[in-house]
PDB file of N, CA and C in Angstrom:
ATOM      1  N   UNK A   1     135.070 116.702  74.455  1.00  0.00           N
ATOM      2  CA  UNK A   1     134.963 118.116  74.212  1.00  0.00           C
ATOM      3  C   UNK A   1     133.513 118.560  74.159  1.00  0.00           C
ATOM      4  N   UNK A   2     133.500 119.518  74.192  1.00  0.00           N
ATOM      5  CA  UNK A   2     131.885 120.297  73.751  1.00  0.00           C
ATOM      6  C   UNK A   2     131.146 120.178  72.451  1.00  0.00           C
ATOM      7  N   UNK A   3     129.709 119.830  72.239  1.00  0.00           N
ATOM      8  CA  UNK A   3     129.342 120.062  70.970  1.00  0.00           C
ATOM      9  C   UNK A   3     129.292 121.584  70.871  1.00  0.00           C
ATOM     10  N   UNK A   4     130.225 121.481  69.209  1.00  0.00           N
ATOM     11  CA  UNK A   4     129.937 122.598  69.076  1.00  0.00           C
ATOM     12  C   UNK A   4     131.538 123.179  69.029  1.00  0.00           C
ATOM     13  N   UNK A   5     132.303 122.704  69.556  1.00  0.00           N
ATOM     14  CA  UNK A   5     133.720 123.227  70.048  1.00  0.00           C
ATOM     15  C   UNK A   5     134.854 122.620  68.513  1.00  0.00           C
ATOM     16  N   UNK A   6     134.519 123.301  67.044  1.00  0.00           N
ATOM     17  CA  UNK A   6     134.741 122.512  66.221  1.00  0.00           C
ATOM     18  C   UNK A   6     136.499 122.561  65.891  1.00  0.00           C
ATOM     19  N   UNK A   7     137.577 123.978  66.386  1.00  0.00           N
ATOM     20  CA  UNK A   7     138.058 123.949  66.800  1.00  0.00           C
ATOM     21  C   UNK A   7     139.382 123.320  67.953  1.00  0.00           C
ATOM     22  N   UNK A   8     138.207 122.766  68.856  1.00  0.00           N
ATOM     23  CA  UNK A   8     138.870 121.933  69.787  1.00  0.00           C
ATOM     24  C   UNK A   8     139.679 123.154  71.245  1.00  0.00           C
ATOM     25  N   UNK A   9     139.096 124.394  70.967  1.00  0.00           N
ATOM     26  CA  UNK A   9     140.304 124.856  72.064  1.00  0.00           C
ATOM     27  C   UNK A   9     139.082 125.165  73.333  1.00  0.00           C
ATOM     28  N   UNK A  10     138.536 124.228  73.554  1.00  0.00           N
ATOM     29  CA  UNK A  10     137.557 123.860  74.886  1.00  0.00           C
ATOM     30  C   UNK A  10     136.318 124.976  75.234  1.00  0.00           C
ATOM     31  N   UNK A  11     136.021 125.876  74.163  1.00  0.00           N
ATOM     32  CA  UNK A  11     135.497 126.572  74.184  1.00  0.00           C
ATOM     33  C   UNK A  11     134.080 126.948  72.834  1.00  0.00           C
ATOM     34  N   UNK A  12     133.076 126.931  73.324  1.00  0.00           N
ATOM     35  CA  UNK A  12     131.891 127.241  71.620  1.00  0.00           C
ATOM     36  C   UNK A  12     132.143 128.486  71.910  1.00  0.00           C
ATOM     37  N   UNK A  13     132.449 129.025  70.829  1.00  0.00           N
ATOM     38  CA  UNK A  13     132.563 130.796  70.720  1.00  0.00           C
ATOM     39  C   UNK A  13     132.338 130.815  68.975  1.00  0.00           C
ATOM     40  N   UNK A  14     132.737 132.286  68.750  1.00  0.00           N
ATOM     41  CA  UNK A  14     132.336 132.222  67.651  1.00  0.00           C
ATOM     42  C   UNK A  14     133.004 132.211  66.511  1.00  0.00           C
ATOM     43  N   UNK A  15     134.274 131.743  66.689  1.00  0.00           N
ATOM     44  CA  UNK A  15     135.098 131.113  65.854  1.00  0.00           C
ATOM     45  C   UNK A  15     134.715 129.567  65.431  1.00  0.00           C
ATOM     46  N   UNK A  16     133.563 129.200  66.325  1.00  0.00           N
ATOM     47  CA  UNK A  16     133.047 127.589  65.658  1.00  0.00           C
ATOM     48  C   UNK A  16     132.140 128.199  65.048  1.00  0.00           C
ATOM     49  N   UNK A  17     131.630 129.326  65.321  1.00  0.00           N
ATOM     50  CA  UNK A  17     130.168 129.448  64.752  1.00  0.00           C
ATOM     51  C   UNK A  17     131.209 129.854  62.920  1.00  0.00           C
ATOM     52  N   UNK A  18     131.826 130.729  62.689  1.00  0.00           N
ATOM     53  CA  UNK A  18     132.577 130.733  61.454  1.00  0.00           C
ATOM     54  C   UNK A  18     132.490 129.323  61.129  1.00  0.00           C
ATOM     55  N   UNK A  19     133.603 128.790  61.675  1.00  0.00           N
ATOM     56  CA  UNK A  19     133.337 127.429  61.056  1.00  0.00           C
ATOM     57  C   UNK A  19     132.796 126.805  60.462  1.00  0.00           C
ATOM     58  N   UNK A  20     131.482 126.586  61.372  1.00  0.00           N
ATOM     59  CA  UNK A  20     129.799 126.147  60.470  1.00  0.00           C
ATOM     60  C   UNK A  20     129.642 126.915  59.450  1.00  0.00           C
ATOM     61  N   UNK A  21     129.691 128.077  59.596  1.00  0.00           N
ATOM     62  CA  UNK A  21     129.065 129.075  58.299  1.00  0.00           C
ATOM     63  C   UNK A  21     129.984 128.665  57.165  1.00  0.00           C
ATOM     64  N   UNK A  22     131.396 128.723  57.281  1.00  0.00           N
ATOM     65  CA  UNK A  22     132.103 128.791  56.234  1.00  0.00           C
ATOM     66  C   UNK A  22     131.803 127.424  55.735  1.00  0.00           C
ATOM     67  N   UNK A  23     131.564 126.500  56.228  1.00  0.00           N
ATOM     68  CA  UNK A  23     131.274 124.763  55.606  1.00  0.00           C
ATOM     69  C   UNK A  23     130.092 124.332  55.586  1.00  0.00           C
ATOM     70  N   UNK A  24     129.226 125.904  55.777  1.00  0.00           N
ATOM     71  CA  UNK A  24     127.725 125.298  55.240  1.00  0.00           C
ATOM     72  C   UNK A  24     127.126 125.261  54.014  1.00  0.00           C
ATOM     73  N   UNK A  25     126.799 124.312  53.582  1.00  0.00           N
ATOM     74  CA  UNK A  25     125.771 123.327  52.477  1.00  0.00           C
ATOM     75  C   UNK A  25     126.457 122.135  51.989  1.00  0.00           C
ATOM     76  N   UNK A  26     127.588 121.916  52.679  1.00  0.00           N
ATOM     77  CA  UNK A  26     128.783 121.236  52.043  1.00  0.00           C
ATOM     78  C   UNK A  26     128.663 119.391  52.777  1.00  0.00           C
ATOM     79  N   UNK A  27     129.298 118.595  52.664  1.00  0.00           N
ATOM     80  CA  UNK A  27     129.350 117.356  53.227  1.00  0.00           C
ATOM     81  C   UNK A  27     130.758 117.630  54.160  1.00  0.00           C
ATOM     82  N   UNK A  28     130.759 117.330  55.219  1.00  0.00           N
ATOM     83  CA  UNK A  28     131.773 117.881  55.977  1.00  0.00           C
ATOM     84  C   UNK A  28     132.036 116.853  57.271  1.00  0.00           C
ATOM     85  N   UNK A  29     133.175 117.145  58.042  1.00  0.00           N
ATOM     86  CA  UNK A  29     133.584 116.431  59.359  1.00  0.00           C
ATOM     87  C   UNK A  29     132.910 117.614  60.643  1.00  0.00           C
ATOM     88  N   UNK A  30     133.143 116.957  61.671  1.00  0.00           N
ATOM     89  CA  UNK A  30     132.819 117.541  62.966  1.00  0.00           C
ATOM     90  C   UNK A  30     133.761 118.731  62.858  1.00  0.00           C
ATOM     91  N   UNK A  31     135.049 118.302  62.515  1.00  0.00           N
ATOM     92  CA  UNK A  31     136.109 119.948  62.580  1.00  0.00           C
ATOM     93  C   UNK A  31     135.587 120.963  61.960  1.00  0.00           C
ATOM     94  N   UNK A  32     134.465 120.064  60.387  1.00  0.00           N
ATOM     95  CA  UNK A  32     134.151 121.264  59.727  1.00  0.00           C
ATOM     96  C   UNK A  32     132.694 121.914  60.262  1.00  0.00           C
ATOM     97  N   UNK A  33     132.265 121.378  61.016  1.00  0.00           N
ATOM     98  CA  UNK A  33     131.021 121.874  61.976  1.00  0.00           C
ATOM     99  C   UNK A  33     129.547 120.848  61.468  1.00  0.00           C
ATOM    100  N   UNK A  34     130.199 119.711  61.145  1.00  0.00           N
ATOM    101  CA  UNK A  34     129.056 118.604  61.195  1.00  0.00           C
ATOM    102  C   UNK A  34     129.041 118.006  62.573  1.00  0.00           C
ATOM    103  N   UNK A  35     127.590 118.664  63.439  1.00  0.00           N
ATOM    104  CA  UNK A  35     127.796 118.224  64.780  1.00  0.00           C
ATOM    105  C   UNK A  35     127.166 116.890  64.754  1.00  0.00           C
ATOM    106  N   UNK A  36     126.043 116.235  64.028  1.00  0.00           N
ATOM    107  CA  UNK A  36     125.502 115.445  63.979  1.00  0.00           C
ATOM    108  C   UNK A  36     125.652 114.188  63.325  1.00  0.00           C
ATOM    109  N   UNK A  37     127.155 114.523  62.766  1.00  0.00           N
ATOM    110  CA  UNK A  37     127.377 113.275  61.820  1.00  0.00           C
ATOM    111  C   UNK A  37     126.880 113.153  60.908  1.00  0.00           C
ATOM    112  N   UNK A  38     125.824 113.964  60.230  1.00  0.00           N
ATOM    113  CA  UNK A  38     125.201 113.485  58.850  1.00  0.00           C
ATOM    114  C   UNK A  38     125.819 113.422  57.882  1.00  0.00           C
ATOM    115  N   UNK A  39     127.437 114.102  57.727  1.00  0.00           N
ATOM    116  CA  UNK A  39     128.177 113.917  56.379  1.00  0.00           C
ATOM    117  C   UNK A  39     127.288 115.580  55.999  1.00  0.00           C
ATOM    118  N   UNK A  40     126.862 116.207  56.364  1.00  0.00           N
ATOM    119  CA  UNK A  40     126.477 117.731  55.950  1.00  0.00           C
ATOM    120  C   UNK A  40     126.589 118.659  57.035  1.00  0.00           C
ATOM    121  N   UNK A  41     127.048 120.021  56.732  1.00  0.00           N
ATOM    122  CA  UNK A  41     126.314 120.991  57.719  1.00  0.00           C
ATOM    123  C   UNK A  41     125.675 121.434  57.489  1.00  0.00           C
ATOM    124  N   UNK A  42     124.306 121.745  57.954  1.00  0.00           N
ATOM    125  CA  UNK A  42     123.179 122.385  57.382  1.00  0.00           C
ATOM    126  C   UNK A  42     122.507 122.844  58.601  1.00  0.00           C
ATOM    127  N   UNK A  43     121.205 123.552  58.704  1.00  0.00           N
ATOM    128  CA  UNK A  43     120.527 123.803  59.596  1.00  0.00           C
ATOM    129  C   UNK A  43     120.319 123.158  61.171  1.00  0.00           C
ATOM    130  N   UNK A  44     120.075 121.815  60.962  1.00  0.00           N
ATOM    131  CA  UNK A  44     120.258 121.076  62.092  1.00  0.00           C
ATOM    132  C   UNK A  44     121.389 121.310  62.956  1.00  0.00           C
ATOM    133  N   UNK A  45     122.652 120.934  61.706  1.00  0.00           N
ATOM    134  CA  UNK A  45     123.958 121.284  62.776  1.00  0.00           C
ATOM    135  C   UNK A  45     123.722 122.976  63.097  1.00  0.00           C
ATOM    136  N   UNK A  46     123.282 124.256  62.495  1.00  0.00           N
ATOM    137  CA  UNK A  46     123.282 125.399  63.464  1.00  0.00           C
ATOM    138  C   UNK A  46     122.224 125.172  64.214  1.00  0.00           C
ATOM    139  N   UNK A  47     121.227 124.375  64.617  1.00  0.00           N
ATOM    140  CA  UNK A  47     120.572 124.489  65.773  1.00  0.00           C
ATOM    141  C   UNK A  47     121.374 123.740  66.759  1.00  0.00           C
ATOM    142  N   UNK A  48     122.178 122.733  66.616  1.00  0.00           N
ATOM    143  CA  UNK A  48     122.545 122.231  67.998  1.00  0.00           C
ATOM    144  C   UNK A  48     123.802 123.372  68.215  1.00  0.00           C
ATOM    145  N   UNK A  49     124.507 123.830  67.509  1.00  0.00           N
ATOM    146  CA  UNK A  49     125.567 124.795  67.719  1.00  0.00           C
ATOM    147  C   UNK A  49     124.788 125.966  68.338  1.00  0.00           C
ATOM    148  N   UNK A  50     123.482 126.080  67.927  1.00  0.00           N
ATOM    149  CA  UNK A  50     123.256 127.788  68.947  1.00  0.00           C
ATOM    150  C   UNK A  50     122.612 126.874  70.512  1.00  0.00           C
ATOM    151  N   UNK A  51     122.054 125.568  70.394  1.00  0.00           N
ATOM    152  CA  UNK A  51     121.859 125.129  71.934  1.00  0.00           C
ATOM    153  C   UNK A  51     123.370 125.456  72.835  1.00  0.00           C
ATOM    154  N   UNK A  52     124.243 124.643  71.876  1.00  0.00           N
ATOM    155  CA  UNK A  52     125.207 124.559  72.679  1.00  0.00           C
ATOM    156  C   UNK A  52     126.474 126.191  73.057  1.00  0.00           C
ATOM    157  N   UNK A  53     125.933 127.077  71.833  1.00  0.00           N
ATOM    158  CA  UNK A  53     126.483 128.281  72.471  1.00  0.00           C
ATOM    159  C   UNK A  53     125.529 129.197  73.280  1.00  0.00           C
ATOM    160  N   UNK A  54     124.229 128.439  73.218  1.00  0.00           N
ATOM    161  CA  UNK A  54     123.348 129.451  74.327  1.00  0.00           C
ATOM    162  C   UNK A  54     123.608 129.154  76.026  1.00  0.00           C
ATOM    163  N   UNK A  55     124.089 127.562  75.785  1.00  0.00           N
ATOM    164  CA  UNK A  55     124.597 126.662  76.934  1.00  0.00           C
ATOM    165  C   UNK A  55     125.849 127.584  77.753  1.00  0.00           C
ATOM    166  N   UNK A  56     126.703 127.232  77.123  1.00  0.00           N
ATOM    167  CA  UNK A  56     127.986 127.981  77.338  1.00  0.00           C
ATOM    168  C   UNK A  56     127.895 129.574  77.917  1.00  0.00           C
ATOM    169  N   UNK A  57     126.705 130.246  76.508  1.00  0.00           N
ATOM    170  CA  UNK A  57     127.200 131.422  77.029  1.00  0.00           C
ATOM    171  C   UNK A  57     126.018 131.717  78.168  1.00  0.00           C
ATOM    172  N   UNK A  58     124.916 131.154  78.843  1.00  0.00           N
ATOM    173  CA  UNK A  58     124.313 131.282  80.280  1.00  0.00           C
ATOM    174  C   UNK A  58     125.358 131.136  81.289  1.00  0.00           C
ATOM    175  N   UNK A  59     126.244 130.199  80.990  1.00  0.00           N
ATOM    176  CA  UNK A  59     127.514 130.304  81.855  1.00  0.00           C
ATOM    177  C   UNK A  59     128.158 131.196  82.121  1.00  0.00           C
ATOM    178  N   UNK A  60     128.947 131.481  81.304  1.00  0.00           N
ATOM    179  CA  UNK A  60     129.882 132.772  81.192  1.00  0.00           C
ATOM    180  C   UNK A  60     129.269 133.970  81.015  1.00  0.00           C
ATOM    181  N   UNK A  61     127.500 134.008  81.302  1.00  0.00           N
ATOM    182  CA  UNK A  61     127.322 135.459  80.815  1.00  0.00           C
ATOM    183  C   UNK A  61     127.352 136.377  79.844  1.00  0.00           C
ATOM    184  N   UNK A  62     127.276 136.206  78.751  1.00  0.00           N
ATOM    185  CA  UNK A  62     128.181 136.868  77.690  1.00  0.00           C
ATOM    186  C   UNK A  62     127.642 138.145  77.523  1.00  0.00           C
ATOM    187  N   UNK A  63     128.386 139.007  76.701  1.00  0.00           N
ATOM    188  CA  UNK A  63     128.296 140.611  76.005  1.00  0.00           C
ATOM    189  C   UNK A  63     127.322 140.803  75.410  1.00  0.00           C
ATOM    190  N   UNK A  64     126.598 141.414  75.233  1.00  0.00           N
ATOM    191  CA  UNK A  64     125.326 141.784  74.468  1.00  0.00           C
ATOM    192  C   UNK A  64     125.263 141.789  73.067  1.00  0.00           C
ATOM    193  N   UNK A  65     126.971 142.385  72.576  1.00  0.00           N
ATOM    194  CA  UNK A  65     127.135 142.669  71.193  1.00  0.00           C
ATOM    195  C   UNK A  65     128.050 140.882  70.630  1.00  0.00           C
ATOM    196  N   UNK A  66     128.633 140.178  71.694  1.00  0.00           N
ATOM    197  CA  UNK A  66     128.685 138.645  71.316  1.00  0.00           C
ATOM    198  C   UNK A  66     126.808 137.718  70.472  1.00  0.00           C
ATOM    199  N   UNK A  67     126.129 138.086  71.460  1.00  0.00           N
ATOM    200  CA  UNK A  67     124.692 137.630  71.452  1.00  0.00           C
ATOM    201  C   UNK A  67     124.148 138.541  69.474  1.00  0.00           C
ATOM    202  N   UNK A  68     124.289 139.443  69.591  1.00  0.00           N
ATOM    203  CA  UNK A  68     124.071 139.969  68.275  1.00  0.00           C
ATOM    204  C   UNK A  68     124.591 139.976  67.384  1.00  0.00           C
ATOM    205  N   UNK A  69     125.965 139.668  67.228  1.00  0.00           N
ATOM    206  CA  UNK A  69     126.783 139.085  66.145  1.00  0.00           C
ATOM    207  C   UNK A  69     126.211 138.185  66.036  1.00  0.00           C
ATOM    208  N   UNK A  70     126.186 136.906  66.451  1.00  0.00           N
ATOM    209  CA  UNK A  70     125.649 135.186  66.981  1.00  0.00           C
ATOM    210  C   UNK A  70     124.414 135.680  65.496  1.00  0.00           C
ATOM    211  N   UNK A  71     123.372 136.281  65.834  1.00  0.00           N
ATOM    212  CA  UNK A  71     122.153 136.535  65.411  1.00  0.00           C
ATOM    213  C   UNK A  71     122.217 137.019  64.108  1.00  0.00           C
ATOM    214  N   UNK A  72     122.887 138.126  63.916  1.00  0.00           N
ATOM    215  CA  UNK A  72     122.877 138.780  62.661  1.00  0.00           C
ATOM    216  C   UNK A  72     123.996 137.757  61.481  1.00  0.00           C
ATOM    217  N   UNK A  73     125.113 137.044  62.106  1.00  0.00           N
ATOM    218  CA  UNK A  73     125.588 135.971  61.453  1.00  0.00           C
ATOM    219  C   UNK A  73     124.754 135.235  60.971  1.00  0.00           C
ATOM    220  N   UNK A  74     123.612 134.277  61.804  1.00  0.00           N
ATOM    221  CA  UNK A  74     122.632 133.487  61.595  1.00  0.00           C
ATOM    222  C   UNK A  74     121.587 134.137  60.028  1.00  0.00           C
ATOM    223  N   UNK A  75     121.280 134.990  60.366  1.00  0.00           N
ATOM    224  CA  UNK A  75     120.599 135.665  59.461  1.00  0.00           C
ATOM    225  C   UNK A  75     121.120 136.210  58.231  1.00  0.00           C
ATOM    226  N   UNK A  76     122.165 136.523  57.864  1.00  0.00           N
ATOM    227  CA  UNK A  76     123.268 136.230  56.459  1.00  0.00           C
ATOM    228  C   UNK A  76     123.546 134.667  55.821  1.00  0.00           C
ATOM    229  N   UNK A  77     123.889 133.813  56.786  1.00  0.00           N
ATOM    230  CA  UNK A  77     123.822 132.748  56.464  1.00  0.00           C
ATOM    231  C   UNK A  77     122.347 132.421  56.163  1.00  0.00           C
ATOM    232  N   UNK A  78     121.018 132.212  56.529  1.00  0.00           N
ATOM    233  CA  UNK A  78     119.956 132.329  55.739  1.00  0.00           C
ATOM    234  C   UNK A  78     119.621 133.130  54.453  1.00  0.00           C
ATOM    235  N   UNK A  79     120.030 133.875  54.626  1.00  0.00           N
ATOM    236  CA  UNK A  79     119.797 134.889  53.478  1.00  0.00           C
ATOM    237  C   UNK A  79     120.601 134.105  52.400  1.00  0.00           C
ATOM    238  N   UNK A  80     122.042 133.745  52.444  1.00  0.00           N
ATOM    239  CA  UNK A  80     122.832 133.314  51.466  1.00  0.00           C
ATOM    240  C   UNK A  80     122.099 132.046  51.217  1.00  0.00           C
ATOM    241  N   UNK A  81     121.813 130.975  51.848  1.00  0.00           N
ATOM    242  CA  UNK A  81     121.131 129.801  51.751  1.00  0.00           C
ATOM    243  C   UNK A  81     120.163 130.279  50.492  1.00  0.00           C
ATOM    244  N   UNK A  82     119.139 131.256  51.102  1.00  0.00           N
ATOM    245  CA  UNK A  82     117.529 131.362  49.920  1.00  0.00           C
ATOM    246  C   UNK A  82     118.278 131.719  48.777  1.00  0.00           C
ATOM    247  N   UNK A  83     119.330 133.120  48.206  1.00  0.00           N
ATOM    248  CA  UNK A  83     119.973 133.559  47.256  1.00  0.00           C
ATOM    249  C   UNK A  83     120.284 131.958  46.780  1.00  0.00           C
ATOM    250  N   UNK A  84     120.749 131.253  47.014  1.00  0.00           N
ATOM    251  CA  UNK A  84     121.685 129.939  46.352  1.00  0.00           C
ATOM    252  C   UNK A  84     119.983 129.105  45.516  1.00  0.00           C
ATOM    253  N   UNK A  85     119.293 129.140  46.633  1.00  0.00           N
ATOM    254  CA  UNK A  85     118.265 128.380  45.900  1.00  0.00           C
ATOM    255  C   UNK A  85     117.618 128.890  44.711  1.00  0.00           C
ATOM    256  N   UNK A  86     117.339 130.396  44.762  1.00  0.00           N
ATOM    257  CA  UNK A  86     116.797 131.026  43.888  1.00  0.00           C
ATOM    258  C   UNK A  86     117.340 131.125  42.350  1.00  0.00           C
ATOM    259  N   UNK A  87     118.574 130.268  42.379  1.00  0.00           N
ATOM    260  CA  UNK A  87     119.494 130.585  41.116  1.00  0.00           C
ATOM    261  C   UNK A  87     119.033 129.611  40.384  1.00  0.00           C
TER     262      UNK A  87
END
């Protein structure tokens, strides 16, 4: 399958990208969007998940407002990350 495809339905979209988000800081499986095996999702695993949905979506071209969700997701999930540390 695809990295990145945590899902499994042959496609990185952004129902994996949920995925990651929802099981990030956590110790997790590939289903849960540990692409790297570390037993975590964390940053690393969203950098190979945006290679591999930047991959995909040069392919298929994607929507402008797909590409800005992608982004503004990314950037909540940071934001929530610093809030967690700051406590």
């Amino acid at each position: 399958g695809n990295t990145g495809d945590f899902n499994l339905d042959g496609t990185v979209d952004l129902t994996d990208w949920m995925i990651l988000s929802d099981n990030f800081g956590t110790g997790a499986s590939l289903g849960q969007g540990d692409i790297n095996f570390d037993g975590a999702v964390n940053l690393q695993d969203a950098s190979e998940f945006h290679a591999a949905f930047t991959a995909g979506a040069a392919a298929a071209v994607p929507e402008p407002a797909s590409v800005s969700l992608l982004l503004a997701a990314v950037g909540l999930m940071l934001g929530t990350v610093r809030r967690r540390r700051l406590r």
